[in-house]
N, C-alpha and C. Protein backbone atom coordinates (compact mmCIF):
# COMPACT_ATOMS: atom_id res chain seq x y z
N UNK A 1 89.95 23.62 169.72
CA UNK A 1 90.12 24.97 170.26
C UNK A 1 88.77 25.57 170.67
N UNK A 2 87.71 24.96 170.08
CA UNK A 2 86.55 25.91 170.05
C UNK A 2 85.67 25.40 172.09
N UNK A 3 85.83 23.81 172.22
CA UNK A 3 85.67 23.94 173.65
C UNK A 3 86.80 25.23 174.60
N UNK A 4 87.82 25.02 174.39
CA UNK A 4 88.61 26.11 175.30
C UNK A 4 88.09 27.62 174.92
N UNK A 5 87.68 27.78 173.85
CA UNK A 5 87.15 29.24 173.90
C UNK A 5 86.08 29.55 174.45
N UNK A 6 84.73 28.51 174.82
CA UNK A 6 83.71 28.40 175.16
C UNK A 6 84.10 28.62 176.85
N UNK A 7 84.66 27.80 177.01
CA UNK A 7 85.30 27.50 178.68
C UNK A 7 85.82 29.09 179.39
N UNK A 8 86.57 29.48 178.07
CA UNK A 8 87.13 31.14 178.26
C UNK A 8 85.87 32.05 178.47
N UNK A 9 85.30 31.95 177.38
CA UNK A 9 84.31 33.37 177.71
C UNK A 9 82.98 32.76 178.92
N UNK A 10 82.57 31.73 178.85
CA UNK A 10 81.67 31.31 179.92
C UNK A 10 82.12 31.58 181.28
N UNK A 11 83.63 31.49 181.49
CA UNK A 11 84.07 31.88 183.19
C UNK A 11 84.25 33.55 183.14
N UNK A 12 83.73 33.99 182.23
CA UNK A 12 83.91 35.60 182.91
C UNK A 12 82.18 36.05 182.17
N UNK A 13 81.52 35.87 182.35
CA UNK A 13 80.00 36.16 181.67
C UNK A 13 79.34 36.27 183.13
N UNK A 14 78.59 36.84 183.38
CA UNK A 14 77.71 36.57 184.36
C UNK A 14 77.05 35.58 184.69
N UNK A 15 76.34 35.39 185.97
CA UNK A 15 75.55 34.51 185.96
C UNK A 15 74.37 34.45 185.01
N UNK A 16 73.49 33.56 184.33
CA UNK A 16 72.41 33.61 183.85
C UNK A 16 72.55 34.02 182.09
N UNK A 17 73.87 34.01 181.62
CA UNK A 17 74.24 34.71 180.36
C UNK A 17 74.96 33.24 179.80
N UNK A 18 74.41 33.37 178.94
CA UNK A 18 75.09 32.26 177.50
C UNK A 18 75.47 33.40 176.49
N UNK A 19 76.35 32.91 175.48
CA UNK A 19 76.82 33.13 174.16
C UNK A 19 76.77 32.23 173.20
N UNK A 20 76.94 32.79 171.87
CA UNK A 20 76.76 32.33 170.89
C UNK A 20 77.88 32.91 169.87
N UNK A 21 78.45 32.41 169.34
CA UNK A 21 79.53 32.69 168.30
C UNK A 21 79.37 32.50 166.98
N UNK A 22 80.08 33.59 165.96
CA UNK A 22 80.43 32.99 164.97
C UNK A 22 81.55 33.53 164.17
N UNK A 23 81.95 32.91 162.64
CA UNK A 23 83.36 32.97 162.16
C UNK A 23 82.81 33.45 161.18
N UNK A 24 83.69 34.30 160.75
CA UNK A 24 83.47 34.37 159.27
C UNK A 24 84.91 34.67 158.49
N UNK A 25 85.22 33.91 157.68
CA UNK A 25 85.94 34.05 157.09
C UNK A 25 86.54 35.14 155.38
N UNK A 26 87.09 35.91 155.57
CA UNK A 26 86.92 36.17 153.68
C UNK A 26 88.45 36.87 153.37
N UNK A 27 88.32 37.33 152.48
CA UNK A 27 90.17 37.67 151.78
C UNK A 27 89.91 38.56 150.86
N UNK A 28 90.74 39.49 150.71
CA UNK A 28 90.94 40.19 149.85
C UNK A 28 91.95 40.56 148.79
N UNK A 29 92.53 41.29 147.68
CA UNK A 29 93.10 41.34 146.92
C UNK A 29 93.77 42.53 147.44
N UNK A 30 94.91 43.25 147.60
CA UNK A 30 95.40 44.15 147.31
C UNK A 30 96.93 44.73 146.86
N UNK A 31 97.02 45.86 146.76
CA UNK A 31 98.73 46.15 145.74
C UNK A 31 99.64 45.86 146.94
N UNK A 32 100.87 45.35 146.85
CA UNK A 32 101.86 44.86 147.45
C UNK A 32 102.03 46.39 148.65
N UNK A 33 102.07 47.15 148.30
CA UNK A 33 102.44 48.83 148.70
C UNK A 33 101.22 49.16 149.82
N UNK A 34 100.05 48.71 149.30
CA UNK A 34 98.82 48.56 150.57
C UNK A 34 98.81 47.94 151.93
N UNK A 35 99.36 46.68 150.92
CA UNK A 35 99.44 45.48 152.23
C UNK A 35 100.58 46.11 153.18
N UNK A 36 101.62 46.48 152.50
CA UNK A 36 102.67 46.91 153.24
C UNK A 36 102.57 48.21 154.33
N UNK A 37 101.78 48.96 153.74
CA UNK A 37 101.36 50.16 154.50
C UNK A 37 100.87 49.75 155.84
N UNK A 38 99.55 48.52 155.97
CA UNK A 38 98.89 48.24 156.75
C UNK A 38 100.07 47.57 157.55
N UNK A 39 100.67 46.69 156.91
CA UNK A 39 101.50 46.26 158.10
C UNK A 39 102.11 47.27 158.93
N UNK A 40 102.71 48.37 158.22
CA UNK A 40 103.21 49.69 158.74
C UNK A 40 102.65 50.07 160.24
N UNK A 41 101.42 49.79 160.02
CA UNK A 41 100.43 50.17 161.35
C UNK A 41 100.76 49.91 162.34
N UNK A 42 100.84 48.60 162.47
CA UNK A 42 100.99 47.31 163.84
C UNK A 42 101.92 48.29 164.95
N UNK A 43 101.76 48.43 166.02
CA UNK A 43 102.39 49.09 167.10
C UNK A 43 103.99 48.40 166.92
N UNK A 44 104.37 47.24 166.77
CA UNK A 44 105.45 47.12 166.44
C UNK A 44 106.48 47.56 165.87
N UNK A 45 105.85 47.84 164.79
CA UNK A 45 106.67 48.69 163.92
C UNK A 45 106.96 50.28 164.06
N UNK A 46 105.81 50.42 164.77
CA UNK A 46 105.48 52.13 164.85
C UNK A 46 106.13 52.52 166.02
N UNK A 47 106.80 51.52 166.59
CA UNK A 47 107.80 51.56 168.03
C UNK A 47 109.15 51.25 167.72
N UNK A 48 109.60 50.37 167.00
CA UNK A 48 110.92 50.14 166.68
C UNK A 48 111.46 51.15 166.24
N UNK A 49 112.93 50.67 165.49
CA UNK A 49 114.09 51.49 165.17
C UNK A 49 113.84 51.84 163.91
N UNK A 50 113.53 53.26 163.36
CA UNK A 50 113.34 53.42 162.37
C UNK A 50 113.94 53.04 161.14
N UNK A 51 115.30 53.08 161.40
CA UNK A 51 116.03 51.94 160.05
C UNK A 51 115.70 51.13 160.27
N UNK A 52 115.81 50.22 161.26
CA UNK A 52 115.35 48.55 161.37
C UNK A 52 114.34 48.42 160.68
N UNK A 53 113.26 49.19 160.99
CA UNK A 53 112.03 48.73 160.14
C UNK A 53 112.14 49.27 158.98
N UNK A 54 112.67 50.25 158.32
CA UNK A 54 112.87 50.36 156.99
C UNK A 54 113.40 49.24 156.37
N UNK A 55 114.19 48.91 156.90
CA UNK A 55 115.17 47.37 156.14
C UNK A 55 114.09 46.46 156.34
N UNK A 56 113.98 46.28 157.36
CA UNK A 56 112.56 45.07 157.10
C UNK A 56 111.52 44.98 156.08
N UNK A 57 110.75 46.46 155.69
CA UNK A 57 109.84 46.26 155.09
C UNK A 57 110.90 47.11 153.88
N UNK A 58 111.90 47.08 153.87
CA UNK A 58 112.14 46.63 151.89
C UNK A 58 112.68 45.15 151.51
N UNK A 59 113.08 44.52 152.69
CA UNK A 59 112.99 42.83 152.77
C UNK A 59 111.82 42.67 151.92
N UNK A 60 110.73 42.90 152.80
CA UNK A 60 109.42 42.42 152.57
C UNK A 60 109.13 42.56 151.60
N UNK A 61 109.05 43.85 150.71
CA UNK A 61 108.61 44.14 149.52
C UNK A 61 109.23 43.31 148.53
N UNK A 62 110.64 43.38 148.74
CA UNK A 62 111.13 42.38 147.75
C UNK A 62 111.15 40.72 147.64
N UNK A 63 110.58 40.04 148.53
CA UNK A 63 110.00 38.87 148.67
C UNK A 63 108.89 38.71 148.19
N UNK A 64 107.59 39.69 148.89
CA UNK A 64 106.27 39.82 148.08
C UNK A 64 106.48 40.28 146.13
N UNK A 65 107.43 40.66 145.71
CA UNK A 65 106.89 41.12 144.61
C UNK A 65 107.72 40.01 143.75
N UNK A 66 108.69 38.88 144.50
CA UNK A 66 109.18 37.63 143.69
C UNK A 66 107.97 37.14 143.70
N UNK A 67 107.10 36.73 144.97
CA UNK A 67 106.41 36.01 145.39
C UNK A 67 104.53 36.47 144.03
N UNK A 68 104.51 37.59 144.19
CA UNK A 68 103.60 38.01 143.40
C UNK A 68 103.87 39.05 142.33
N UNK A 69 104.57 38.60 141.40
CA UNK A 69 104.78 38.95 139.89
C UNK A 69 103.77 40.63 139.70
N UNK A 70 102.57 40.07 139.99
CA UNK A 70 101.11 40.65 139.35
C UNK A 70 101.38 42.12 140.27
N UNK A 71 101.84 42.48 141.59
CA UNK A 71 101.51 43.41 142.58
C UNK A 71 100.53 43.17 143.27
N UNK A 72 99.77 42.20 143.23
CA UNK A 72 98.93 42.12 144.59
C UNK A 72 99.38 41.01 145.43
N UNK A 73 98.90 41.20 146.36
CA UNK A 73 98.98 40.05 147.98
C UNK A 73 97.35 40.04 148.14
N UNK A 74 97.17 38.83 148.53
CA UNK A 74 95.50 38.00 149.00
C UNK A 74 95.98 38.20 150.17
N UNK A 75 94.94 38.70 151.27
CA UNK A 75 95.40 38.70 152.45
C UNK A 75 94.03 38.29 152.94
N UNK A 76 94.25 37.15 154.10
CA UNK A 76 93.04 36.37 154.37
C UNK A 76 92.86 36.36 155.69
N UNK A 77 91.44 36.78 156.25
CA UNK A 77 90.95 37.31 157.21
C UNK A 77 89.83 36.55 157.93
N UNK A 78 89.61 36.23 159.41
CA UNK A 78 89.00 35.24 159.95
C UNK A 78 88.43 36.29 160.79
N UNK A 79 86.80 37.01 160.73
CA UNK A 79 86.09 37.66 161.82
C UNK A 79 85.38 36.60 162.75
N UNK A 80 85.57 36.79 164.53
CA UNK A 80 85.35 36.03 165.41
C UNK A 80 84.54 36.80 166.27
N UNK A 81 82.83 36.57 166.37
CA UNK A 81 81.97 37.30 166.99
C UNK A 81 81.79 36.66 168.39
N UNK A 82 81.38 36.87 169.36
CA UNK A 82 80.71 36.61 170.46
C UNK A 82 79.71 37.11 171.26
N UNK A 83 78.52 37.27 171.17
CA UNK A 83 77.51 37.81 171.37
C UNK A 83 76.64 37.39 172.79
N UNK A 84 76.82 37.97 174.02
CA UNK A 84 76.20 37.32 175.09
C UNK A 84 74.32 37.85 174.69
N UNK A 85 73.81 36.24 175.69
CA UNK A 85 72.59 36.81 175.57
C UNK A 85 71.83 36.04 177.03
N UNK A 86 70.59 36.26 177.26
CA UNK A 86 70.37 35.82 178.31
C UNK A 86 69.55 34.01 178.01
């Protein structure tokens, strides 16, 4: 994947401009009710049918809290930089 991303941002850069990338990866811990909130966010949801997504995210909750006894969800996060330079 990482040639096709190179290929991507090199055809729209200017002439005379290289980049340089990097990843960083990390995760966090939080209460089932957090995670859920954030999902709340996503334009998806914040556009749909308001019951629909109520039923969905008490689906959810009740999967996450078989799934994690404790109340938290690890939610794991990949930051992707691209930095042009000359």
């Amino acid at each position: 994947a990482v040639p096709n991303r190179r290929a991507r941002f090199r055809a729209v850069l200017p002439d005379g401009l290289d980049f340089r990338t990097r990843q960083v990866a990390w995760s966090r811990r939080v209460p089932v009710d957090a995670h859920i909130a954030n999902m709340a966010t996503h334009s998806d949801f914040l556009i749909g049918d308001p019951v629909a997504v109520r039923d969905f995210f008490d689906r959810e909750r009740a999967l996450l809290a078989a799934l994690f006894p404790d109340g938290e969800v690890e939610e794991a996060y990949l930051v992707s930089l691209a930095v042009a330079h000359p």
